[in-house]
N, C-alpha and C. Protein backbone atom coordinates (compact mmCIF):
# COMPACT_ATOMS: atom_id res chain seq x y z
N UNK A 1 12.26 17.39 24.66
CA UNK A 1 12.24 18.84 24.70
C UNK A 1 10.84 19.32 24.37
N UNK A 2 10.52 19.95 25.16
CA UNK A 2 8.87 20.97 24.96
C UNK A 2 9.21 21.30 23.31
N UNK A 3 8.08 21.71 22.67
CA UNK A 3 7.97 22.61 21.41
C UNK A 3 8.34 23.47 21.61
N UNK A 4 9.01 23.91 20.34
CA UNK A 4 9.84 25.59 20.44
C UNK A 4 8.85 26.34 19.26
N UNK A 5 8.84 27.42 19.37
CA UNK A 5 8.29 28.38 18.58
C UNK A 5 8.65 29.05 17.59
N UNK A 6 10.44 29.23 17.89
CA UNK A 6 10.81 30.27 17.37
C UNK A 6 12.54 29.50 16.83
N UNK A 7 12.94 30.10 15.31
CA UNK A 7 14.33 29.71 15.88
C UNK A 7 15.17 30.54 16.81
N UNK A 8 14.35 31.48 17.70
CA UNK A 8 15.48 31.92 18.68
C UNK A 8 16.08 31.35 20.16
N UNK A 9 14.55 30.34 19.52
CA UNK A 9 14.30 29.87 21.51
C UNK A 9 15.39 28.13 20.89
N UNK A 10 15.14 27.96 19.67
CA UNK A 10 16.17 26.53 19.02
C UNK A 10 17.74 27.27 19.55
N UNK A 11 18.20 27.77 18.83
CA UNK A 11 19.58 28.82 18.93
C UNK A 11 19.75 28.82 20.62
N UNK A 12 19.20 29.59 21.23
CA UNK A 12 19.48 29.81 22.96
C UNK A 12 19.16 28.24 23.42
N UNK A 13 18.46 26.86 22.96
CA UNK A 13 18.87 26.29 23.43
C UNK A 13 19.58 25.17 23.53
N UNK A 14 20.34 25.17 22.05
CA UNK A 14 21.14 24.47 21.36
C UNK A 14 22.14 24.44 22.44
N UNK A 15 23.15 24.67 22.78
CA UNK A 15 24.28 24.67 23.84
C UNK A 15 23.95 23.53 25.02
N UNK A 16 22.56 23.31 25.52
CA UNK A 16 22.58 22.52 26.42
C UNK A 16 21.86 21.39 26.33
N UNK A 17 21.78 21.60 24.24
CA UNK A 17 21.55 20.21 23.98
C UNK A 17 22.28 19.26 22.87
N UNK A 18 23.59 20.07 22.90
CA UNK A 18 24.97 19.28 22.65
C UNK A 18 25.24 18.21 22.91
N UNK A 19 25.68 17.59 22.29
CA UNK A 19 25.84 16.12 22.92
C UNK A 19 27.91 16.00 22.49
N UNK A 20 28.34 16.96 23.37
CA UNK A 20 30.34 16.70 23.04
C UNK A 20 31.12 15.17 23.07
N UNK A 21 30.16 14.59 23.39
CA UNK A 21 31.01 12.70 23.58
C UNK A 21 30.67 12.51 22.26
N UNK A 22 29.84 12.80 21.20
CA UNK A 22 29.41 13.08 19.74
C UNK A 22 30.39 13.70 18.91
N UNK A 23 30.74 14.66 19.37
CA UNK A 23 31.56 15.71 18.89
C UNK A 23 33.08 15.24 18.71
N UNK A 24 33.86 14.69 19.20
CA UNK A 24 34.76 14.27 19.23
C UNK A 24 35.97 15.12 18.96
N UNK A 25 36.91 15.05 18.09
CA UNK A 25 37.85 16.00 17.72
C UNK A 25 36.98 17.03 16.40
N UNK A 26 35.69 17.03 16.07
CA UNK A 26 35.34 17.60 15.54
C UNK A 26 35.36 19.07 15.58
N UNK A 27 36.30 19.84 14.20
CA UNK A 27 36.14 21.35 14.48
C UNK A 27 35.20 21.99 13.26
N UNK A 28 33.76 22.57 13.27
CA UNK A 28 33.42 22.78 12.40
C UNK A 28 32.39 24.21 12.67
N UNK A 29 32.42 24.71 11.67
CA UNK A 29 31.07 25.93 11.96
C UNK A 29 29.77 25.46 11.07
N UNK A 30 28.50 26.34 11.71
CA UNK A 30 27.20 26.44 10.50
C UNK A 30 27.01 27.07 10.64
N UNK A 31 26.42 27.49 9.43
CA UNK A 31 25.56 28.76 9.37
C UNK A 31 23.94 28.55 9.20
N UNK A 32 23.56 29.28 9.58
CA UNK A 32 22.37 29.30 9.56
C UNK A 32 21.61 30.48 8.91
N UNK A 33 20.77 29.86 7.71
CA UNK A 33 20.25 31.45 7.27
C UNK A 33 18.63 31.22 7.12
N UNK A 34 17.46 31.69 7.52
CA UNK A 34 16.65 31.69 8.22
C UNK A 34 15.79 32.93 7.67
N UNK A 35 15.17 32.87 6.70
CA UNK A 35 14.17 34.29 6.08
C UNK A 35 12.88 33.94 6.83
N UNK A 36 11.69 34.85 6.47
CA UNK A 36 10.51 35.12 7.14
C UNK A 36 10.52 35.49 8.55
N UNK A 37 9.17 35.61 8.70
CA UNK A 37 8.67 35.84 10.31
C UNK A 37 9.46 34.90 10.79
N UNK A 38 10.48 35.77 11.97
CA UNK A 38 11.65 35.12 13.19
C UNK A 38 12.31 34.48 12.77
N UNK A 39 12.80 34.92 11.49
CA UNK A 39 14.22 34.39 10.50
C UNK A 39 14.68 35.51 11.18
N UNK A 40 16.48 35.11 10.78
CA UNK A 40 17.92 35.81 10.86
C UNK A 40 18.71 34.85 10.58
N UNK A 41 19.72 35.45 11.30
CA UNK A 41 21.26 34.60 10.77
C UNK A 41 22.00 34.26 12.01
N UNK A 42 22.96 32.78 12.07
CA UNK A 42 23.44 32.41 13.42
C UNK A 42 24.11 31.66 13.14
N UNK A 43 25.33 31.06 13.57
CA UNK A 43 25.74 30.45 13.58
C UNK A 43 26.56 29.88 15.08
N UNK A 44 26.87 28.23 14.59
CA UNK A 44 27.25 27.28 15.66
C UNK A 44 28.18 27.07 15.37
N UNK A 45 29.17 27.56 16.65
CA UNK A 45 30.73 26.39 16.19
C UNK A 45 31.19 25.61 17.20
N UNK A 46 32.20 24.26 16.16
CA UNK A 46 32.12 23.33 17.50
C UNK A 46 33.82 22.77 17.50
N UNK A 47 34.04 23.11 18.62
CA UNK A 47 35.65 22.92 18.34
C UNK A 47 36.04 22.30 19.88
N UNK A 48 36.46 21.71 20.23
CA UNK A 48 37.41 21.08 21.03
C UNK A 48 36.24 20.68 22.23
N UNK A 49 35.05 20.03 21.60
CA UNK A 49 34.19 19.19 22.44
C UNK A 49 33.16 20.35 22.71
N UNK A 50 33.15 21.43 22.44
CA UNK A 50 32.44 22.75 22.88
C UNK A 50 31.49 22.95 21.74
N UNK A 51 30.29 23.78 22.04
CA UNK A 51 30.03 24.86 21.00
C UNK A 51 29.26 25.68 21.45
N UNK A 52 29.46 26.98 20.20
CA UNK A 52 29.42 28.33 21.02
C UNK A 52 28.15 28.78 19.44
N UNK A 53 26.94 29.44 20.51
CA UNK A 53 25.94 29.80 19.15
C UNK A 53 26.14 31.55 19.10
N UNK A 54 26.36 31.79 17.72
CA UNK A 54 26.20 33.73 17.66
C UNK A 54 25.52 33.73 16.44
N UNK A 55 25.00 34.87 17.01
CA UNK A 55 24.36 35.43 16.14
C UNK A 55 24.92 36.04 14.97
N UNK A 56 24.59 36.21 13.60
CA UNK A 56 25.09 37.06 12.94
C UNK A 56 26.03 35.73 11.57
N UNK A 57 26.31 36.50 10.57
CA UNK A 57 27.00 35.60 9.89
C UNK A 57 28.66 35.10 10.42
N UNK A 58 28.82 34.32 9.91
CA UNK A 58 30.41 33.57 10.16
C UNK A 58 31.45 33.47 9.04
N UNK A 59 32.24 33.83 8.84
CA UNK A 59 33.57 33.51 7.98
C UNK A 59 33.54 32.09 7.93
N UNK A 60 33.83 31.62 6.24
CA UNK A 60 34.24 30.52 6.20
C UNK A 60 33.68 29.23 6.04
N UNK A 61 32.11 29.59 6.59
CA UNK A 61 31.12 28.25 7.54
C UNK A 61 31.63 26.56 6.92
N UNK A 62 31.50 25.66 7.28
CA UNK A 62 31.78 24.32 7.19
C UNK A 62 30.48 24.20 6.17
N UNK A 63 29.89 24.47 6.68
CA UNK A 63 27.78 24.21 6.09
C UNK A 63 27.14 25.81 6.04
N UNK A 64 26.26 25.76 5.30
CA UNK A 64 25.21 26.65 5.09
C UNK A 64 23.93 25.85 5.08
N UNK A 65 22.91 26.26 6.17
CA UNK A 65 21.37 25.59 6.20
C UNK A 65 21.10 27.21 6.08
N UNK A 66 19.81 26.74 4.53
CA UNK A 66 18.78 28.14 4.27
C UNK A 66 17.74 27.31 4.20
N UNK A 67 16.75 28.29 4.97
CA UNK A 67 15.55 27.82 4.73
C UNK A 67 14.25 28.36 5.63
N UNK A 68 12.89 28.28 5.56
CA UNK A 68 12.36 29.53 5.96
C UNK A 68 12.12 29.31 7.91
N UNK A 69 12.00 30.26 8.27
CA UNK A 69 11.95 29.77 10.41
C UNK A 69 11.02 28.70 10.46
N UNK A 70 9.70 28.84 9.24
CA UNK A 70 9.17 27.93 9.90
C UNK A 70 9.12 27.01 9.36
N UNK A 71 9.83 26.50 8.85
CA UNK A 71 10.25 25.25 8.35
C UNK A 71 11.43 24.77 9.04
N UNK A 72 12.39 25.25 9.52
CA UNK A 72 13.47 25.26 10.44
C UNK A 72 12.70 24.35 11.79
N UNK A 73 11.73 25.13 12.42
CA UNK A 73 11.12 25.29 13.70
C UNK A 73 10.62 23.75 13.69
N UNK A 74 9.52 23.60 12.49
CA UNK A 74 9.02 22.17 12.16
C UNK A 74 9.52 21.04 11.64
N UNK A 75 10.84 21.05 11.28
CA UNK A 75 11.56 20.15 11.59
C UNK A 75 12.28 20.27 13.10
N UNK A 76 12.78 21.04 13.98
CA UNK A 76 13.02 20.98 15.36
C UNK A 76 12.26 19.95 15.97
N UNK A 77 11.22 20.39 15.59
CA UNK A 77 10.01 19.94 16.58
C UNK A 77 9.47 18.33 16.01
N UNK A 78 10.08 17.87 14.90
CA UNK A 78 9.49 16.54 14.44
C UNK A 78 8.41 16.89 13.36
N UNK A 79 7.87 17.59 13.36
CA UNK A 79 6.50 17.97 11.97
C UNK A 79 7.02 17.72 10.93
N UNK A 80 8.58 18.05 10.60
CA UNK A 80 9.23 18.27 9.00
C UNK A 80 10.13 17.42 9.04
N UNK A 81 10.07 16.03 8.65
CA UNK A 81 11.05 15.26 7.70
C UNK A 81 11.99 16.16 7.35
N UNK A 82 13.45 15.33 7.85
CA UNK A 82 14.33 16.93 6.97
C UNK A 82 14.87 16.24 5.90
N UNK A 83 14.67 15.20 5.51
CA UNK A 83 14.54 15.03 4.18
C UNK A 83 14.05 15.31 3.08
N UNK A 84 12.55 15.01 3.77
CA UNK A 84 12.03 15.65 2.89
C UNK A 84 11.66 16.55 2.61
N UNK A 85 11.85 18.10 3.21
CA UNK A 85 12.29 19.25 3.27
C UNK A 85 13.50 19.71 2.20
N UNK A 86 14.50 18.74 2.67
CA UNK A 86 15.29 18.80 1.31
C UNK A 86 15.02 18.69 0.02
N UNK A 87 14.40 17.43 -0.03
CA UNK A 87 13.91 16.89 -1.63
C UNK A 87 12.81 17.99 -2.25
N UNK A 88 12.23 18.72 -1.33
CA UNK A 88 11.41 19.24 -1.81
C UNK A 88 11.68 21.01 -2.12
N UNK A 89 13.00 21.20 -1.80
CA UNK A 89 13.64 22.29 -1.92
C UNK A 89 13.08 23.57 -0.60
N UNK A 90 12.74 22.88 0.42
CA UNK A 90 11.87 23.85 1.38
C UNK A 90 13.35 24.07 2.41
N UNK A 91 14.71 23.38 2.18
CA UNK A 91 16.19 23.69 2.76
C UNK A 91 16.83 23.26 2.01
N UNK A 92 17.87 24.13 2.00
CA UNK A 92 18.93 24.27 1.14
C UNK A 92 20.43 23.99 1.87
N UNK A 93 21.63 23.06 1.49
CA UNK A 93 22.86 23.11 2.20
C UNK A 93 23.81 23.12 1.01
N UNK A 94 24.56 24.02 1.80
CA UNK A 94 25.70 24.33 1.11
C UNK A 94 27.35 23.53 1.58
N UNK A 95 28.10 23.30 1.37
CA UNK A 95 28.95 22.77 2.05
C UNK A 95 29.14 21.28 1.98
N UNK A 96 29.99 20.99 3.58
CA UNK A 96 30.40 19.58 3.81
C UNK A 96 29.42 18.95 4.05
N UNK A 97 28.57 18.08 3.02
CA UNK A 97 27.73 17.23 3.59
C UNK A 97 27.55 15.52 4.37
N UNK A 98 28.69 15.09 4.85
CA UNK A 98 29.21 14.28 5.82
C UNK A 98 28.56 15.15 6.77
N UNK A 99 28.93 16.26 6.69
CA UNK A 99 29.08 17.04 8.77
C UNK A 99 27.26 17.20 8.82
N UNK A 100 26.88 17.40 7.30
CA UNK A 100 25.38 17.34 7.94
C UNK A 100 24.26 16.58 8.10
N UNK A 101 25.18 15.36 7.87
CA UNK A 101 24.30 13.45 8.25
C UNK A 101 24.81 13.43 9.37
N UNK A 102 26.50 13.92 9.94
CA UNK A 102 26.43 13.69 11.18
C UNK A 102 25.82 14.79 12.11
N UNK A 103 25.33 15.79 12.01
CA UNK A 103 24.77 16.63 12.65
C UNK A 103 23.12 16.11 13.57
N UNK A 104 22.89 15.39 13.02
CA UNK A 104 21.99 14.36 13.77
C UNK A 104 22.16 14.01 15.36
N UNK A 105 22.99 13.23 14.99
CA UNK A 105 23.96 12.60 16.16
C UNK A 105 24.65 13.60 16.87
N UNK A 106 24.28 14.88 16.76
CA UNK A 106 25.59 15.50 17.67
C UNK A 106 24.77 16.78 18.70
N UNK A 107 23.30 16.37 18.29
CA UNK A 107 22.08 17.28 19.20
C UNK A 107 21.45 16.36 20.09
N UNK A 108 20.16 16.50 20.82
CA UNK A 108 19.15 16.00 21.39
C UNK A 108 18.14 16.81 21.75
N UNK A 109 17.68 16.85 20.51
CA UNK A 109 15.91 17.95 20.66
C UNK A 109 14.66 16.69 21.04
N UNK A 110 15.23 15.77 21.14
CA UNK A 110 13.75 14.87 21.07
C UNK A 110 13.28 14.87 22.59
């Protein structure tokens, strides 16, 4: 995948880089919360091999990822270890964290 800029251009093109043979009977939402320059809020849900990205917060979410766009963006793009992003408190998750080791496996940004 080209470099993305923005998390809006990640979000619009998350959907067609799903990977549903990944997904399996998996039903789950995220949220996404996203401060600074070309932060907002979005979330992904993935239910019956599908997923559908909106904007805006979600009831309920499976996961919560906070953390700033451009740190979001640079891990997209390979720059940010999202580990070590974690360890270093630059993202934050809330939630089921199984769904977000497998969340790896269930994209293809590379």
């Amino acid at each position: 995948m080209a470099r993305v800029s923005s998390p809006q251009e990640v979000f619009d093109a998350m959907p067609g880089r799903f990977l549903p043979e990944q997904a399996g009977d998996l039903r789950a939402t995220i949220q996404f919360d996203l401060s600074g320059h070309g932060g907002g809020q979005w979330n992904a849900v993935i239910a019956d091999r599908q997923l559908t990205v909106n904007p805006g917060v979600a009831p309920n979410p499976s996961v919560t990822f906070s953390a700033a766009a451009q740190d979001y963006v640079a891990m997209i793009n390979g720059e940010l270890h999202p580990m070590h992003a974690f360890m270093q408190g630059r993202i934050k998750v809330r939630g089921d964290l199984p769904l977000v080791m497998k969340m790896q496996n269930l994209f293809s940004f590379k």
